[in-house]
Protein backbone atom coordinates (compact mmCIF):
# COMPACT_ATOMS: atom_id res chain seq x y z
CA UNK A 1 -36.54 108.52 277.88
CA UNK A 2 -37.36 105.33 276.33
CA UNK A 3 -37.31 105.39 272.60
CA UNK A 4 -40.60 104.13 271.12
CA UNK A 5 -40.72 101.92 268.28
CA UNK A 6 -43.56 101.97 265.84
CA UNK A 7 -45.33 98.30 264.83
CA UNK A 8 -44.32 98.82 261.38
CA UNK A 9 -40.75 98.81 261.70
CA UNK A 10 -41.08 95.98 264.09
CA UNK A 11 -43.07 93.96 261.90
CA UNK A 12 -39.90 95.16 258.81
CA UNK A 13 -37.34 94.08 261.73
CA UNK A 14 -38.80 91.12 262.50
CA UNK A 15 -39.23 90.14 258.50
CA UNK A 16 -35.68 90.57 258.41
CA UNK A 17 -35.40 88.14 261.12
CA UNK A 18 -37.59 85.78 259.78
CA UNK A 19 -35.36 85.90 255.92
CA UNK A 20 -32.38 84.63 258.08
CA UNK A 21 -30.34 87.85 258.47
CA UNK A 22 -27.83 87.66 261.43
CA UNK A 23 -29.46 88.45 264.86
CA UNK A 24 -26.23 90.38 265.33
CA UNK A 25 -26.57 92.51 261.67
CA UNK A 26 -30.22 93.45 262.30
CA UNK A 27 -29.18 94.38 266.24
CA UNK A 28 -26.76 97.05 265.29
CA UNK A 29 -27.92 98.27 262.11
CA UNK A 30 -31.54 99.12 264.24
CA UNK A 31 -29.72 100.13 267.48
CA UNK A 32 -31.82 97.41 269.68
CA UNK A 33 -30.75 94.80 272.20
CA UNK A 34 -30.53 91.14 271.24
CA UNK A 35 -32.91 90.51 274.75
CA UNK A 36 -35.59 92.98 272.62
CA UNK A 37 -35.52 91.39 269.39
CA UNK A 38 -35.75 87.65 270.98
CA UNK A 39 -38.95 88.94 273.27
CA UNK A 40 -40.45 90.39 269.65
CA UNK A 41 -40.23 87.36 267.88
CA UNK A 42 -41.90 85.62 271.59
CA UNK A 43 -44.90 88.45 270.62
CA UNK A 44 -45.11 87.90 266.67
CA UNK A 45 -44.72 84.33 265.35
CA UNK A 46 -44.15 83.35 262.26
CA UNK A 47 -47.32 83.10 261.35
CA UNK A 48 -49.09 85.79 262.92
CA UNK A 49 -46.50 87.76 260.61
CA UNK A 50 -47.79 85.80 258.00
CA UNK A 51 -51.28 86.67 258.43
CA UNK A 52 -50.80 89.94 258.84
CA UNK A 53 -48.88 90.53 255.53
CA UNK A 54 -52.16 88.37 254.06
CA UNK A 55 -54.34 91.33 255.96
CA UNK A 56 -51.80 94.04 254.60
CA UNK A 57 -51.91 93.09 250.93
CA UNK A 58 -54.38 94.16 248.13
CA UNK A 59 -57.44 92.29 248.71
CA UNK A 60 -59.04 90.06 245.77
CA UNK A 61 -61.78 91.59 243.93
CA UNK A 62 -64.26 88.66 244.31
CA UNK A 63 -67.17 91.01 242.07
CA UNK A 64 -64.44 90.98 239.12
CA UNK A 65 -63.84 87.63 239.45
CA UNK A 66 -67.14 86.58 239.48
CA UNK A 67 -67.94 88.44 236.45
CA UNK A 68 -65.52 87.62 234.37
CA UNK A 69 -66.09 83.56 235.19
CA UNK A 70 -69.81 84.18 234.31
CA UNK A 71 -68.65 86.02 231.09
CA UNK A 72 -66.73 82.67 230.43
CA UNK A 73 -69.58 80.30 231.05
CA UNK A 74 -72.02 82.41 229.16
CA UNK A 75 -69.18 82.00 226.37
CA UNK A 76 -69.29 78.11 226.77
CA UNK A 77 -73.04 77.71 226.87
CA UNK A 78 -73.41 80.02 223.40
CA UNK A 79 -70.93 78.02 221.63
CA UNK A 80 -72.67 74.37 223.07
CA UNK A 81 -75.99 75.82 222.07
CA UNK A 82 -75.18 77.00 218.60
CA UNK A 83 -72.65 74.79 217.33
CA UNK A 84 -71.61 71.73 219.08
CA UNK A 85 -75.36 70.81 219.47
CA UNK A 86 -75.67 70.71 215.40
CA UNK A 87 -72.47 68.60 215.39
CA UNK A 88 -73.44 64.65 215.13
CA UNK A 89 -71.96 62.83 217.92
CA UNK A 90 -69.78 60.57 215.27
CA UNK A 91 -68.18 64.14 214.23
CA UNK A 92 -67.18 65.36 217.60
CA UNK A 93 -65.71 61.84 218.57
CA UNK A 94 -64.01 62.15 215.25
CA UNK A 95 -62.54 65.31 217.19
CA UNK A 96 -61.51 63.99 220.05
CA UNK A 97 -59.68 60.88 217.91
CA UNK A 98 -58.00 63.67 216.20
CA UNK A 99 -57.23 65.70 219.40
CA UNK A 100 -56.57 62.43 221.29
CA UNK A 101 -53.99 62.48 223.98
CA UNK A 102 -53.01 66.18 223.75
CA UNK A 103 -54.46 66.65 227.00
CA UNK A 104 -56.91 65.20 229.19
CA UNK A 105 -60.13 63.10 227.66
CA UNK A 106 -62.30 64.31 230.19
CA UNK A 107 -61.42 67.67 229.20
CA UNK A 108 -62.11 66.92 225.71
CA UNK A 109 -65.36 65.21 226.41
CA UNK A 110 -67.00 67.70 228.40
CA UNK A 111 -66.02 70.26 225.73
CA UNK A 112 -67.72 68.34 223.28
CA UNK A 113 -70.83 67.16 225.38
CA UNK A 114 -69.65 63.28 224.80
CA UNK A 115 -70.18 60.14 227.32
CA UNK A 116 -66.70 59.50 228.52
CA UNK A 117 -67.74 56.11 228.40
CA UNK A 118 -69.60 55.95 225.27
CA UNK A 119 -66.42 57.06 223.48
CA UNK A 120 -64.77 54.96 225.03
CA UNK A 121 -66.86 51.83 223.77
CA UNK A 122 -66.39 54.24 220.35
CA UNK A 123 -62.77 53.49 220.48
CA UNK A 124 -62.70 49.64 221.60
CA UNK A 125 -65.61 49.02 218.66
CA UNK A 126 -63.57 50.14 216.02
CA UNK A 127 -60.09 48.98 216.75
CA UNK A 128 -59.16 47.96 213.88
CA UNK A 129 -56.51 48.84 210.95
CA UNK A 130 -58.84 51.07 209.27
CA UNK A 131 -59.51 53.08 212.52
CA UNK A 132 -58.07 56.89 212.17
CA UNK A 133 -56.41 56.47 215.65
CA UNK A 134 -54.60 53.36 214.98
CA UNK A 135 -53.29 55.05 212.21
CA UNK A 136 -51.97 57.76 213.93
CA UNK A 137 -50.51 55.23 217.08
CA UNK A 138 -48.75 53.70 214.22
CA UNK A 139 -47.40 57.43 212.51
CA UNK A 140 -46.45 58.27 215.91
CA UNK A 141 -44.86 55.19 216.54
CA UNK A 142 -42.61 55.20 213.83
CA UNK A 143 -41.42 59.08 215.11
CA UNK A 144 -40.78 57.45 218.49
CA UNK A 145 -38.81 54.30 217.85
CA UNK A 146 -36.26 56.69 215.38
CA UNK A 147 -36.14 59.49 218.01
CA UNK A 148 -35.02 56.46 220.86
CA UNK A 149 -32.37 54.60 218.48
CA UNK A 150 -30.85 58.12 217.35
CA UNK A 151 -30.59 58.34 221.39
CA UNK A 152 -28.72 54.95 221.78
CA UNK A 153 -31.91 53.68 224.13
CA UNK A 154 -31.24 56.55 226.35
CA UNK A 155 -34.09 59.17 226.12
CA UNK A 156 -37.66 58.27 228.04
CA UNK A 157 -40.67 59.75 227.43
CA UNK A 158 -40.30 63.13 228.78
CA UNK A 159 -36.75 64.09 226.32
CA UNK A 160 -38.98 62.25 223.52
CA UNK A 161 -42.38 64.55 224.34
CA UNK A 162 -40.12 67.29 224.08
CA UNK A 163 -38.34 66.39 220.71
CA UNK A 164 -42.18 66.21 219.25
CA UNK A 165 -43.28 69.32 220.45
CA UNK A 166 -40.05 70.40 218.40
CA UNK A 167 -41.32 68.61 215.24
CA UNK A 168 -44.96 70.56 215.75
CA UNK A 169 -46.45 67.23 216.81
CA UNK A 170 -48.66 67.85 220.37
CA UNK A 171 -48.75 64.97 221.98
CA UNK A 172 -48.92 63.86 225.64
CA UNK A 173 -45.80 62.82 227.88
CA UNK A 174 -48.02 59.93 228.78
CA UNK A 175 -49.28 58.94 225.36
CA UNK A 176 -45.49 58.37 224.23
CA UNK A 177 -44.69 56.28 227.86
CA UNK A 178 -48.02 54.13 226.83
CA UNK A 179 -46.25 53.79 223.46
CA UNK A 180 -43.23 53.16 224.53
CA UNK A 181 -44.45 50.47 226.92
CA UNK A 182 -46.29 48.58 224.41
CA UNK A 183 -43.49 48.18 221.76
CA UNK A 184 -40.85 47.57 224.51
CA UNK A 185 -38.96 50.33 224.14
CA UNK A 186 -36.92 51.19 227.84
CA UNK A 187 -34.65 53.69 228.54
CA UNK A 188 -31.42 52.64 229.68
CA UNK A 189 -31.03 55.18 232.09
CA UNK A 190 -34.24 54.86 234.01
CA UNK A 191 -36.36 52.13 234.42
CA UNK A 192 -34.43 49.22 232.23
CA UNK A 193 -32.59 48.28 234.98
CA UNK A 194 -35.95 48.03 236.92
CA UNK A 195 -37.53 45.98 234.08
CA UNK A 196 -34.96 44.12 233.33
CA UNK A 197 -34.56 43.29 236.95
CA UNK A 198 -38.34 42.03 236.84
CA UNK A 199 -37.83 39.88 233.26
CA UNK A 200 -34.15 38.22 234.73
CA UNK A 201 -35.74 37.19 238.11
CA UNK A 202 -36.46 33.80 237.13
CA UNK A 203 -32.89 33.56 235.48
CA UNK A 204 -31.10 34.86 238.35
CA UNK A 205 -32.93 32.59 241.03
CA UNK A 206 -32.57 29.81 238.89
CA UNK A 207 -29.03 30.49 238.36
CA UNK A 208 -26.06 27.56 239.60
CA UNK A 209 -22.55 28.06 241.21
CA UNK A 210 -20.04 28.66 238.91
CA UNK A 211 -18.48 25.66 240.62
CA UNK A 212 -20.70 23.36 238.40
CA UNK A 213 -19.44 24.75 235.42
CA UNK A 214 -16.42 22.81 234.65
CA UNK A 215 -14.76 24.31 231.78
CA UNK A 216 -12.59 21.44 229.65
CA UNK A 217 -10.58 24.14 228.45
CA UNK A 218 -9.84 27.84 228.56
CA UNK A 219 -12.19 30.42 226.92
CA UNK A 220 -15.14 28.29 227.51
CA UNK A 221 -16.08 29.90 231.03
CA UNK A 222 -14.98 33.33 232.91
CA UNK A 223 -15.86 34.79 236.15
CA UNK A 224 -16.12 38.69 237.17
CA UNK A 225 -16.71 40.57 240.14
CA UNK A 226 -15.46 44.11 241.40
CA UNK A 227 -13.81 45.55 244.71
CA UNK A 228 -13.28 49.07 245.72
CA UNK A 229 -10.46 50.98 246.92
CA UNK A 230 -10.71 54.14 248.89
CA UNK A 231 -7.29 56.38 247.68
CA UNK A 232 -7.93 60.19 249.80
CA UNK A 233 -11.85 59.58 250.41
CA UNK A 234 -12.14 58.83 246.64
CA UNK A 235 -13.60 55.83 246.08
CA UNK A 236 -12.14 53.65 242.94
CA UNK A 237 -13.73 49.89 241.85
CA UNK A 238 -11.75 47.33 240.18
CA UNK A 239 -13.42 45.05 237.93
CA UNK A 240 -11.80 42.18 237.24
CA UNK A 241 -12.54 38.82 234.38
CA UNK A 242 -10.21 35.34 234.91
CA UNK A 243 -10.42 32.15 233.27
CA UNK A 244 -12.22 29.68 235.32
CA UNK A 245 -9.93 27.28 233.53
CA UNK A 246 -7.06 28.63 233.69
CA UNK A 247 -7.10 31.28 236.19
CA UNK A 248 -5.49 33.44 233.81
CA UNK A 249 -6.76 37.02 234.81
CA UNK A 250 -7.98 37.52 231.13
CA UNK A 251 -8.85 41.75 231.62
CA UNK A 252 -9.36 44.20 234.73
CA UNK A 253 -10.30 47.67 234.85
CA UNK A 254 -10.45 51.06 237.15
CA UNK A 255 -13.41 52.99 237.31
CA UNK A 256 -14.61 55.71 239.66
CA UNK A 257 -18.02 54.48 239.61
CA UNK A 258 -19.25 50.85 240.06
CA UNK A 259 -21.50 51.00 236.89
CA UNK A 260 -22.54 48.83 233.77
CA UNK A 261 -20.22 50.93 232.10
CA UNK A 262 -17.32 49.60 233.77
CA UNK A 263 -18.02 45.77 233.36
CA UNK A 264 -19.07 46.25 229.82
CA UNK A 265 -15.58 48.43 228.95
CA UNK A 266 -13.14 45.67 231.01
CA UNK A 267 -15.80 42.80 229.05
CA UNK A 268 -15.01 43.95 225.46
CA UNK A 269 -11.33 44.46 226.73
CA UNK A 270 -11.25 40.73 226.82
CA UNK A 271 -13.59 39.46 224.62
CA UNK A 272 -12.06 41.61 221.55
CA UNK A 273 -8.06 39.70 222.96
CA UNK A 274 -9.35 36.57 222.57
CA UNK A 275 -12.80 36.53 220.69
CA UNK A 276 -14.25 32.67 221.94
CA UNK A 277 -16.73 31.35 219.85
CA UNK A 278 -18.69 30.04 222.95
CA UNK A 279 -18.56 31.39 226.61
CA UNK A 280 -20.20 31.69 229.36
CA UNK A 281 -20.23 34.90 232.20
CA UNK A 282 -20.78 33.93 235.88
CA UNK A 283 -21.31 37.08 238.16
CA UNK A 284 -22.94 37.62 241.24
CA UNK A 285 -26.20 39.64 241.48
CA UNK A 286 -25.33 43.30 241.53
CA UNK A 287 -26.88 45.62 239.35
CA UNK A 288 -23.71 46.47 236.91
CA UNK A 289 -24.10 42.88 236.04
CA UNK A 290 -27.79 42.44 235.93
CA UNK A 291 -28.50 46.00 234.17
CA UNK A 292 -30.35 45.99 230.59
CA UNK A 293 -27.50 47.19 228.59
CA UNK A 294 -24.83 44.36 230.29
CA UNK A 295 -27.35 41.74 229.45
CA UNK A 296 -27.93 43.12 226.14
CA UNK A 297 -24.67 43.34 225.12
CA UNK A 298 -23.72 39.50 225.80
CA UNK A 299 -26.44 38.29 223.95
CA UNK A 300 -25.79 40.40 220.85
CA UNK A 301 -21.91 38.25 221.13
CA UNK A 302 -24.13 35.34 222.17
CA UNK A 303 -22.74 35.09 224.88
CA UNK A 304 -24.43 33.02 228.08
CA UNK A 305 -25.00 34.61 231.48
CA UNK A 306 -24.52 32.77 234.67
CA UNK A 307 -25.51 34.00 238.05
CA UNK A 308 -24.89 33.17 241.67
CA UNK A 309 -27.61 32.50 243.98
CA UNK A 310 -28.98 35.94 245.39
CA UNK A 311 -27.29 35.97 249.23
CA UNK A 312 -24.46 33.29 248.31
CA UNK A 313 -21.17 35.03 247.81
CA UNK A 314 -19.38 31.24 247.76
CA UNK A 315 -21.07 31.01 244.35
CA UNK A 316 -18.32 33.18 242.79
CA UNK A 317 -15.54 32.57 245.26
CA UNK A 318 -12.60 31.82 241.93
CA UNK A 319 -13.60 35.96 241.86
CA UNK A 320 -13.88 36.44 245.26
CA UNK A 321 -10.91 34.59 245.31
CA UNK A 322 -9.26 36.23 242.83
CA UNK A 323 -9.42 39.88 244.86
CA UNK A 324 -8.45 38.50 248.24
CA UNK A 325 -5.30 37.30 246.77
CA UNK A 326 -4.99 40.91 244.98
CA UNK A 327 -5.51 42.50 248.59
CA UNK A 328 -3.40 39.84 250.60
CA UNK A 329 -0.55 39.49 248.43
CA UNK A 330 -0.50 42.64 246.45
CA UNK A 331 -2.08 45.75 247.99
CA UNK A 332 -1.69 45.34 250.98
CA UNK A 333 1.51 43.69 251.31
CA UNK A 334 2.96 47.36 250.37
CA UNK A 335 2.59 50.78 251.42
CA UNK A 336 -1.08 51.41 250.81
CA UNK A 337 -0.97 53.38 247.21
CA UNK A 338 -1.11 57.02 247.88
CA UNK A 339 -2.62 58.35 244.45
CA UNK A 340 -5.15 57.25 241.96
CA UNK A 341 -1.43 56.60 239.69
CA UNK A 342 -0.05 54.50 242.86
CA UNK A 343 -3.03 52.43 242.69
CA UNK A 344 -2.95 51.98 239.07
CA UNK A 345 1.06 50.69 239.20
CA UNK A 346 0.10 48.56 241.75
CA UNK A 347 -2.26 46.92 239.98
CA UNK A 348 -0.56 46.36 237.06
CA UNK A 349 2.64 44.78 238.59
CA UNK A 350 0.40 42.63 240.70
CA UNK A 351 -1.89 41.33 237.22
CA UNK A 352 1.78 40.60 235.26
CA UNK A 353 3.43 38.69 238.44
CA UNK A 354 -0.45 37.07 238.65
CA UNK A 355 0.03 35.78 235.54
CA UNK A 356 3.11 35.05 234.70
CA UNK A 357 4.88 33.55 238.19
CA UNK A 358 2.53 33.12 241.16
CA UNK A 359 1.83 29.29 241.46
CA UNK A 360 -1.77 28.27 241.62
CA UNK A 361 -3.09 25.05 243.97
CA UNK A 362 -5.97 24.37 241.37
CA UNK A 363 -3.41 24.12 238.69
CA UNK A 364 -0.94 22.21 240.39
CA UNK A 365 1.40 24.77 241.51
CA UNK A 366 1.72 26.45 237.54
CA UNK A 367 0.80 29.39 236.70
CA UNK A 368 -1.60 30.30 234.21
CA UNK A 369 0.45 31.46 231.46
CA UNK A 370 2.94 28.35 232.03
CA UNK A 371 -0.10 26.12 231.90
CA UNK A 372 -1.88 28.35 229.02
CA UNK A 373 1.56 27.66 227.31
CA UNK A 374 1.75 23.91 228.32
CA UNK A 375 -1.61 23.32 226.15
CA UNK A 376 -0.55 25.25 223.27
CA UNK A 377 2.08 22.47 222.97
């Protein structure tokens, strides 16, 4: 005798189903065939189960509903009728200049039975110092630029919002970005490297090879780049600064991440071992090198920025340079390093030989310590 099953446990087998338990699971915990289950889910969709758990739950009581939003216009229209018609519009813009930007204005218009536009023009007439909201930009102003420099230019507008609402000072996410957009304060972790990208345009397509930059001695001009190795699947990026003069690899670096971080920590490597009065960077175009922060920090050692023309690699070939002989003659030439602590040895007996004994063409066959050394004398 076949065994009947009623619709509701279907409709709880097929749920389970549906939730992404096993096919197998739900078969033997219910006792039924795979072949039934699959010609179920043929006769109840997904959405037919859908709409039948809508049809199956407590329906919406559309009389209470209605009531209580009548109860809450009746509310609005007593309180327009007896008090915010005997306010004077001046007052009740007033408000909204106190209330501005805690949430929307049309919100706070409507409230107040004010011309969106009319307090607009409000605002734009009396721009001026004496003006409660300019005040009040200014106040908040202040509260923003210390919350961003106690964050080291990290936190945007949303961590900042936050930190206010902290203080018991309401204000709008988007009141603080407007803020933060007028007096040029950018996050370094967001969209700097976006606006910087948009200021530095001009500089980088305007930008020379670092071939016509002829240094007349060294610490006057250095070139950077960085190249990856993959140790295990892990990827690890060598960033690398040498004389253009000299060719003296001046600092290198391993990071895990090809970041502004990097450059910057290898940069102040060198700069700090030698400390030039006046130098010039040349780098390609990627972003470690063209972020905010890089950027920032050479021009608070004044230091000068060159860049290679977007899509021209030969602008930078001394770097370029620089890391084929490191893979060619180094690297490679071994048994490819095993371990991040292979790579690292490797690296540092191939910078000391670089240095101090590999002959260069450009400098007549010396190397750059022996012709660092020559000059000295």
């Amino acid at each position: 005798m076949r065994r009947r099953i009623s619709l509701e446990r279907k409709t709880k087998i097929l749920q389970l189903y549906y939730d992404g338990t096993p096919v197998k699971t739900i078969c033997e915990n219910h006792g039924i065939a795979r072949s039934t289950l699959y010609k179920w889910t043929r006769d109840f969709s997904r959405n037919s189960m859908r709409r039948t758990k809508l049809q199956n739950s407590s329906p919406i009581n559309v009389a209470k509903l209605i009531s209580h939003t009548n109860k809450i216009e009746a509310q609005i229209e007593f309180l327009h009728r007896t008090i915010i018609k005997n306010i004077p519009l001046k007052e009740r813009m007033k408000i909204i200049d106190n209330e501005y930007g805690k949430e929307s204005l049309h919100v706070q218009c409507e409230a107040l039975e004010v011309n969106r536009s009319s307090y607009l023009n409000h605002r734009l007439r009396n721009k001026n110092e004496d003006a409660w909201f300019i005040k009040r930009e200014a106040e908040y102003t202040e509260i923003i630029r210390s919350i961003f420099e106690n964050s080291g230019h990290v936190y945007g507008a949303r961590k900042i919002t936050a930190i206010m609402h902290k203080m018991g000072k309401p204000i709008s996410k988007e009141y603080v970005r407007k803020i933060m957009v007028k007096t040029g304060m950018i996050s370094l972790r967001s969209s700097a490297d976006k606006t910087h990208f948009l200021i530095s345009r001009q500089l980088r397509e305007s930008a020379h090879s670092s071939q016509t930059l002829k240094p007349e001695a060294p610490n006057q001009v250095r070139v950077s780049d960085v190249t990856v190795f993959v140790v295990h699947n892990r990827h690890y990026y060598v960033c690398a600064y040498v004389d253009l003069f000299s060719r003296k690899l001046v600092s290198y670096g391993v990071g895990t991440n090809n970041s502004a971080q990097l450059v910057k920590r290898v940069f102040l490597t060198a700069y700090s071992t030698r400390k030039p009065t006046k130098l010039i960077i040349h780098t390609d175009n990627g972003s470690p090198y063209a972020s905010y922060s890089f950027n920032k920090l050479l021009s608070s050692l004044n230091v000068k920025h060159s860049y290679s023309r977007p899509g021209i690699p030969h602008d930078n070939a001394v770097a370029e340079s620089f890391f084929n002989t490191l893979k060619r003659e180094g690297i490679f030439r071994k048994e490819y390093p095993r371990s991040f602590r292979e790579l690292t040895i490797y690296l540092s007996n191939f910078m000391k030989w670089y240095n101090s004994e590999r002959p260069h063409e450009h400098l007549h066959y010396a190397a750059p310590d022996e012709l660092e050394a020559e000059l000295i004398t």
